[in-house]
PDB file of N, CA and C in Angstrom:
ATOM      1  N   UNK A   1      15.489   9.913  23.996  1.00  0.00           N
ATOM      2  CA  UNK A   1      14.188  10.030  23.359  1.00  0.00           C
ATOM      3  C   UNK A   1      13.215   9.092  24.078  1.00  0.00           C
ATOM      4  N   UNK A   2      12.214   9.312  24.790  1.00  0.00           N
ATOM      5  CA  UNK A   2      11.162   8.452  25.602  1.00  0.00           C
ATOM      6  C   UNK A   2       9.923   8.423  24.325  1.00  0.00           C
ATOM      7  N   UNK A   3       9.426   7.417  24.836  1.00  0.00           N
ATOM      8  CA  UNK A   3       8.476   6.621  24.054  1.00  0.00           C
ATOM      9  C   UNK A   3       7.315   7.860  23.459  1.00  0.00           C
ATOM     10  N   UNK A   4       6.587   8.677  23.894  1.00  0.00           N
ATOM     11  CA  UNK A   4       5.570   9.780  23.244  1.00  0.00           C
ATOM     12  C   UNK A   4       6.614  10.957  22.151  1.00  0.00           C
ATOM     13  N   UNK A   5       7.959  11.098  22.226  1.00  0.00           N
ATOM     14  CA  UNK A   5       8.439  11.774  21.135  1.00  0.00           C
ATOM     15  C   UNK A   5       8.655  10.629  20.096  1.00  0.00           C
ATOM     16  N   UNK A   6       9.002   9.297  20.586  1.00  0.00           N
ATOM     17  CA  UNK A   6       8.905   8.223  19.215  1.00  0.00           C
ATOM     18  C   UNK A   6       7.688   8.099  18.328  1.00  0.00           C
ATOM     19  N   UNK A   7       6.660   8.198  19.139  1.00  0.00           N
ATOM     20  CA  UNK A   7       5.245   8.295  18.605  1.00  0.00           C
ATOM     21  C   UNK A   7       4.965   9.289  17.873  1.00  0.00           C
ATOM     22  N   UNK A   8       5.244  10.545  18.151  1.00  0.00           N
ATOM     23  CA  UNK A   8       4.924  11.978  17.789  1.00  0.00           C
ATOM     24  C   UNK A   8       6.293  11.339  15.910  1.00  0.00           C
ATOM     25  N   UNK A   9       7.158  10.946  16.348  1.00  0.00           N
ATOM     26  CA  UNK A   9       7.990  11.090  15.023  1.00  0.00           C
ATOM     27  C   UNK A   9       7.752   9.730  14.397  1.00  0.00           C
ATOM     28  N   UNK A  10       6.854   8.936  14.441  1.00  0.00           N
ATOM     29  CA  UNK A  10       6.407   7.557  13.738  1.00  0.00           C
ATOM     30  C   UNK A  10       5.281   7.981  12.842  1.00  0.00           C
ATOM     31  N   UNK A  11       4.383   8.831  13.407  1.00  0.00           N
ATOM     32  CA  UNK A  11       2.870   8.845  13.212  1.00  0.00           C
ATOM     33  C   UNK A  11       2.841   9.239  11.958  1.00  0.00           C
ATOM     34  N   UNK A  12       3.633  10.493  11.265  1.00  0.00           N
ATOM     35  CA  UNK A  12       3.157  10.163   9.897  1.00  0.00           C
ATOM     36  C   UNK A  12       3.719   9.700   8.643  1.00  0.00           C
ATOM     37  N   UNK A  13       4.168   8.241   9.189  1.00  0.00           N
ATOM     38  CA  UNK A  13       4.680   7.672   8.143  1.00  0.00           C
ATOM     39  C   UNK A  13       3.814   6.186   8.426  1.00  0.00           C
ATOM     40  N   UNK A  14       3.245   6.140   9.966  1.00  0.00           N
ATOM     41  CA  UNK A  14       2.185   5.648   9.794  1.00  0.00           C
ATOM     42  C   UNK A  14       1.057   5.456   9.502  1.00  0.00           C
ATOM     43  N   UNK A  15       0.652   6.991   9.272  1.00  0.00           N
ATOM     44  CA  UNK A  15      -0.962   7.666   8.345  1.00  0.00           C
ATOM     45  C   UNK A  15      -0.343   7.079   6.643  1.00  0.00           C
ATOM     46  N   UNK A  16       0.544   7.395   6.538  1.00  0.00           N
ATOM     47  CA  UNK A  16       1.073   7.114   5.008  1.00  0.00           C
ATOM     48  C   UNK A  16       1.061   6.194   5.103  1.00  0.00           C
ATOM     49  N   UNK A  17       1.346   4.864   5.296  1.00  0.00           N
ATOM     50  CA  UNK A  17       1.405   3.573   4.740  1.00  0.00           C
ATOM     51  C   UNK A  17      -0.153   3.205   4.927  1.00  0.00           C
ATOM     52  N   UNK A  18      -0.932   3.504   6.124  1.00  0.00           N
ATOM     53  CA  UNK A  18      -2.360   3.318   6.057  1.00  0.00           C
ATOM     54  C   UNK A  18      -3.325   3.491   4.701  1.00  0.00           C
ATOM     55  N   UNK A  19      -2.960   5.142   4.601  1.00  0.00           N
ATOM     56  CA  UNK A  19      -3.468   5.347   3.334  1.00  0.00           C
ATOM     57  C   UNK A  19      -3.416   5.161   2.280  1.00  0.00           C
ATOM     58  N   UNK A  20      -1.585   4.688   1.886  1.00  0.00           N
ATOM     59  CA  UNK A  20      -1.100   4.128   0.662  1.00  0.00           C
ATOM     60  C   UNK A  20      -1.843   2.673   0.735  1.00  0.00           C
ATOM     61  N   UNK A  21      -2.068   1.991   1.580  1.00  0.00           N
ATOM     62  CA  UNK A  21      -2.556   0.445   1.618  1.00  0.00           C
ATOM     63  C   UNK A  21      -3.710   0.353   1.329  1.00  0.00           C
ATOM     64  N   UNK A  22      -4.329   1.312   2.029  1.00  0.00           N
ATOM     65  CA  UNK A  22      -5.917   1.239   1.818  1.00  0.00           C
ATOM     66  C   UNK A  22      -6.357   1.855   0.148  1.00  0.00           C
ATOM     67  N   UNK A  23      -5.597   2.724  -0.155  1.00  0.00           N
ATOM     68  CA  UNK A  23      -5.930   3.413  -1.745  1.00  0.00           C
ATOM     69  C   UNK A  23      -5.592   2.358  -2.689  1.00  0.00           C
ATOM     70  N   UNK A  24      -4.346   1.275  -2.331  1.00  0.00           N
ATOM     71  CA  UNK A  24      -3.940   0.420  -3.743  1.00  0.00           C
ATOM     72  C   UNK A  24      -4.932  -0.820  -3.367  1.00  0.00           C
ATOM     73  N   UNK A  25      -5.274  -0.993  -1.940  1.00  0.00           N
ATOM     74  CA  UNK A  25      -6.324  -2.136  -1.623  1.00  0.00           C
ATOM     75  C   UNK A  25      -7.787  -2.246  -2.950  1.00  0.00           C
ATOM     76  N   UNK A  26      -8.465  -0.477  -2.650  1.00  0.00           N
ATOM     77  CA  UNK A  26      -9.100  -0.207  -2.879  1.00  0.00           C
ATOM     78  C   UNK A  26      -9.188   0.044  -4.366  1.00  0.00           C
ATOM     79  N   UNK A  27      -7.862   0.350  -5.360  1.00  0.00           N
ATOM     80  CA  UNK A  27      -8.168   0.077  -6.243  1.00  0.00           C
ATOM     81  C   UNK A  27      -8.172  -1.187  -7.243  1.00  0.00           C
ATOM     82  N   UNK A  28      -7.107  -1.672  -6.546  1.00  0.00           N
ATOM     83  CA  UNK A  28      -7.073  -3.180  -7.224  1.00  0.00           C
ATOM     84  C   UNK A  28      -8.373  -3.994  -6.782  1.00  0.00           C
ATOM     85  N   UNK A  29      -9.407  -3.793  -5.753  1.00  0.00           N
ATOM     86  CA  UNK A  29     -10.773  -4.458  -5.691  1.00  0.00           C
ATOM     87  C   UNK A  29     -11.635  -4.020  -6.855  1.00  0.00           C
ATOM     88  N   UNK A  30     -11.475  -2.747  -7.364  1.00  0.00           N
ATOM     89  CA  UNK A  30     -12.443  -1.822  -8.582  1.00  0.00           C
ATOM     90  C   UNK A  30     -11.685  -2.418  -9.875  1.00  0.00           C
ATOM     91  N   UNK A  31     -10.296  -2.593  -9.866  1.00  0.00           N
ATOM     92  CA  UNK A  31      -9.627  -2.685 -11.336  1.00  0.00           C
ATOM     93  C   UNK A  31     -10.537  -4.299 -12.074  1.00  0.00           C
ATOM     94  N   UNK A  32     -10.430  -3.893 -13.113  1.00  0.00           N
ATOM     95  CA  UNK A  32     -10.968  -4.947 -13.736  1.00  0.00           C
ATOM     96  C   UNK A  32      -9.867  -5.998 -14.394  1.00  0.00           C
ATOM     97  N   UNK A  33      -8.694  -5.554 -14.648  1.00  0.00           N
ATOM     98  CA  UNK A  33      -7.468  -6.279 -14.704  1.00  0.00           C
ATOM     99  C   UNK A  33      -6.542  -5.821 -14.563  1.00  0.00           C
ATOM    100  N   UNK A  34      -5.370  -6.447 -13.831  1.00  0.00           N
ATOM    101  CA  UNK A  34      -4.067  -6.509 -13.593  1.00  0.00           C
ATOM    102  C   UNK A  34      -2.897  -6.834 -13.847  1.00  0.00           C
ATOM    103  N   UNK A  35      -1.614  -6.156 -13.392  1.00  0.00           N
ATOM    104  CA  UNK A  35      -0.799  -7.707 -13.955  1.00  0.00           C
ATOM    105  C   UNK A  35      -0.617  -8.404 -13.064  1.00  0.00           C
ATOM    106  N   UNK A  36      -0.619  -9.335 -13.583  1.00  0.00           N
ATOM    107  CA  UNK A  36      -0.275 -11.067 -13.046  1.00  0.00           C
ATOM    108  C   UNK A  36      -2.181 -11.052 -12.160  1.00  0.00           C
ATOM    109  N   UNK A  37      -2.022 -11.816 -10.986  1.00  0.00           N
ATOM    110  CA  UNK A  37      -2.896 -12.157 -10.185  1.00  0.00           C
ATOM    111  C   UNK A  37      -3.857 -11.040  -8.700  1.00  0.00           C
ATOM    112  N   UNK A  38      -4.523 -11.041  -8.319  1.00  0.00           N
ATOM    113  CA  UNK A  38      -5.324 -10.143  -7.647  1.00  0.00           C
ATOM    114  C   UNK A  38      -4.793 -10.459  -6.718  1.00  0.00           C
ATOM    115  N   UNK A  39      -5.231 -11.691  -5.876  1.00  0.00           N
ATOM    116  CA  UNK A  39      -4.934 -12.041  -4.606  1.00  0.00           C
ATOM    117  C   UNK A  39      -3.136 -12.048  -4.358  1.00  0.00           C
ATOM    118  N   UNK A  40      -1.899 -11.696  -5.146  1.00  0.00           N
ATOM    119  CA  UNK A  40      -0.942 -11.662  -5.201  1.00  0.00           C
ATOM    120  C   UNK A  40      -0.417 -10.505  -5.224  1.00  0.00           C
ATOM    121  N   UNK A  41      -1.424 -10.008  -5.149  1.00  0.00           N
ATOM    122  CA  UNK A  41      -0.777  -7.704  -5.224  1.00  0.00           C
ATOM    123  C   UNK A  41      -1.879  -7.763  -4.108  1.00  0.00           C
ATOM    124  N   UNK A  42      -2.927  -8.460  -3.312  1.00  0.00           N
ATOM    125  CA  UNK A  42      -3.014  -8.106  -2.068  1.00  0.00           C
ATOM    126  C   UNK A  42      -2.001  -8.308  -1.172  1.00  0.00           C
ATOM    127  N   UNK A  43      -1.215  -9.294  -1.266  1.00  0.00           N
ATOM    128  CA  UNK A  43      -0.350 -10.273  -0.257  1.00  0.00           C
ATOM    129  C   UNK A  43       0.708  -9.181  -0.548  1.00  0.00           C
ATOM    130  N   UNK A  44       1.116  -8.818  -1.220  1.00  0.00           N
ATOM    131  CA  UNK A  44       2.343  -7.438  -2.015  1.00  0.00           C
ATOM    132  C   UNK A  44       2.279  -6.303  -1.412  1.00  0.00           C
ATOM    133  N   UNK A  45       0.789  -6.009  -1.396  1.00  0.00           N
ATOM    134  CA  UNK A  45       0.520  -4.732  -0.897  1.00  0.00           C
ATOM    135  C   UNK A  45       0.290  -4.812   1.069  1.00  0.00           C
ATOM    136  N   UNK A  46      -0.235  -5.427   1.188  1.00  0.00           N
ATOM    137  CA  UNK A  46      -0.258  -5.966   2.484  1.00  0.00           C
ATOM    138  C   UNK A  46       1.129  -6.296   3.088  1.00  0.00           C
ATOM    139  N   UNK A  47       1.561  -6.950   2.840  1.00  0.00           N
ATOM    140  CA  UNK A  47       2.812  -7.424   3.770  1.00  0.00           C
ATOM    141  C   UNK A  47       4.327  -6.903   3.430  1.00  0.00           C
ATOM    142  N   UNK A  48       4.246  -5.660   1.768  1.00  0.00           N
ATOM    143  CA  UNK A  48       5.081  -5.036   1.795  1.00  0.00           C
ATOM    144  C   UNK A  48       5.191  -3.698   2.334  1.00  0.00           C
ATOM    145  N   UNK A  49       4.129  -3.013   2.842  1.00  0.00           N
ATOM    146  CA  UNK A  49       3.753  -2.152   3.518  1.00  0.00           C
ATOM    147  C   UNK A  49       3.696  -0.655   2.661  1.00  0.00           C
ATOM    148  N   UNK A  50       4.272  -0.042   2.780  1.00  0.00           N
ATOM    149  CA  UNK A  50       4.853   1.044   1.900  1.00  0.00           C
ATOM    150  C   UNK A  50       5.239   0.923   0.353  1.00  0.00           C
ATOM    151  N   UNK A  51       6.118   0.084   0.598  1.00  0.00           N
ATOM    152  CA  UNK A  51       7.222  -0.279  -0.702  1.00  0.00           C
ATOM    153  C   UNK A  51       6.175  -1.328  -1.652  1.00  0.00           C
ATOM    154  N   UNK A  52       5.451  -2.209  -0.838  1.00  0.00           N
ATOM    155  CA  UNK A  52       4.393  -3.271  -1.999  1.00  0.00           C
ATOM    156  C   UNK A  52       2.897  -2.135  -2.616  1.00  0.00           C
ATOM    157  N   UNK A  53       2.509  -1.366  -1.817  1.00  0.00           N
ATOM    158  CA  UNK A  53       1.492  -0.091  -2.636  1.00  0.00           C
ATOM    159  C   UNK A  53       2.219   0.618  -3.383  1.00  0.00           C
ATOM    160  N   UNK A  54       3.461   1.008  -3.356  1.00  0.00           N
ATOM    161  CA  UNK A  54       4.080   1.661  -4.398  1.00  0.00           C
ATOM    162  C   UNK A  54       4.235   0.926  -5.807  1.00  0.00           C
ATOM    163  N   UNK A  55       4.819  -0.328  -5.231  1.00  0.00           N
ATOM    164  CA  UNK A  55       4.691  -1.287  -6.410  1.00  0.00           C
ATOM    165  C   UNK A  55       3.788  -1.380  -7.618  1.00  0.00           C
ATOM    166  N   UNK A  56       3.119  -2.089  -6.927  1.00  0.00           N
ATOM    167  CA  UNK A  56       1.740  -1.421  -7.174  1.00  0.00           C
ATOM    168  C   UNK A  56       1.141  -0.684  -8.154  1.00  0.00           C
ATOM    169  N   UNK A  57       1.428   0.599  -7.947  1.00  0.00           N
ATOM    170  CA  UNK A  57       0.898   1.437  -8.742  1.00  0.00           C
ATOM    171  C   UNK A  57       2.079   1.926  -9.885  1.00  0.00           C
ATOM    172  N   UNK A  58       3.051   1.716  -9.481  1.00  0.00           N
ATOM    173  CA  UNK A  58       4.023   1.849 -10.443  1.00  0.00           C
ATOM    174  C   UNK A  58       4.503   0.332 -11.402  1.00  0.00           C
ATOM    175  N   UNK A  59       3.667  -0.821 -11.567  1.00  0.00           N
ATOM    176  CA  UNK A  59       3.963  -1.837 -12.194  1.00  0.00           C
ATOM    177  C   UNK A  59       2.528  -2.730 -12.382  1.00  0.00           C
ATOM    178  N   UNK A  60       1.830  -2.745 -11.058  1.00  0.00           N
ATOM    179  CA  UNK A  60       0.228  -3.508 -11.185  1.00  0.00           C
ATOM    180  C   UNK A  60      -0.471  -3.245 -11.951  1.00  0.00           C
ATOM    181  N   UNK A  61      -0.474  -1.677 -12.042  1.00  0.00           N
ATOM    182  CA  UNK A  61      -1.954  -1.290 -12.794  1.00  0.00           C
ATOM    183  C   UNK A  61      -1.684  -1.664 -14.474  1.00  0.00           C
ATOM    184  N   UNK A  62      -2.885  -1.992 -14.974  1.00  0.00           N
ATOM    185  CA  UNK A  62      -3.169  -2.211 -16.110  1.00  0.00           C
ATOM    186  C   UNK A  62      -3.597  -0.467 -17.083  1.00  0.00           C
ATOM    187  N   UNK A  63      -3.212  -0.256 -17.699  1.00  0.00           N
ATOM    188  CA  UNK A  63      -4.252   1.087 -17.767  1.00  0.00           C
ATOM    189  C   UNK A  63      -5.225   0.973 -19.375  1.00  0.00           C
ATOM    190  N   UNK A  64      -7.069   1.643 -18.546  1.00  0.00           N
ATOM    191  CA  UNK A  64      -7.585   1.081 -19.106  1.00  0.00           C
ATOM    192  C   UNK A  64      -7.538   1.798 -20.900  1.00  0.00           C
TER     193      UNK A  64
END
């Protein structure tokens, strides 16, 4: 397998974590409360990649 079929089979699980990051980014900046701390479900969501936006939305959100 040379490096442009690795790419071709990375890419969309790299659009997915983009978009999963950027959608839980984006809502935890709008949410008006959470659980636990804000800046602590950025660091979650950020540096868990996939698995911390899932989190996320399956435990962060408050619902209003």
């Amino acid at each position: 397998m040379d490096k442009s079929q690795l790419i071709m089979l990375l890419l969309p699980v790299i659009m997915i974590q983009i978009i999963l990051m950027v959608t839980a980014l984006t809502y935890l900046y709008r949410a008006k409360s959470v659980r636990g701390k804000k800046w602590i479900w950025a660091l979650v969501i950020v540096f868990l990649n996939i698995v911390g936006s899932i989190l996320f939305f399956a435990v962060g959100r408050r619902e209003s």
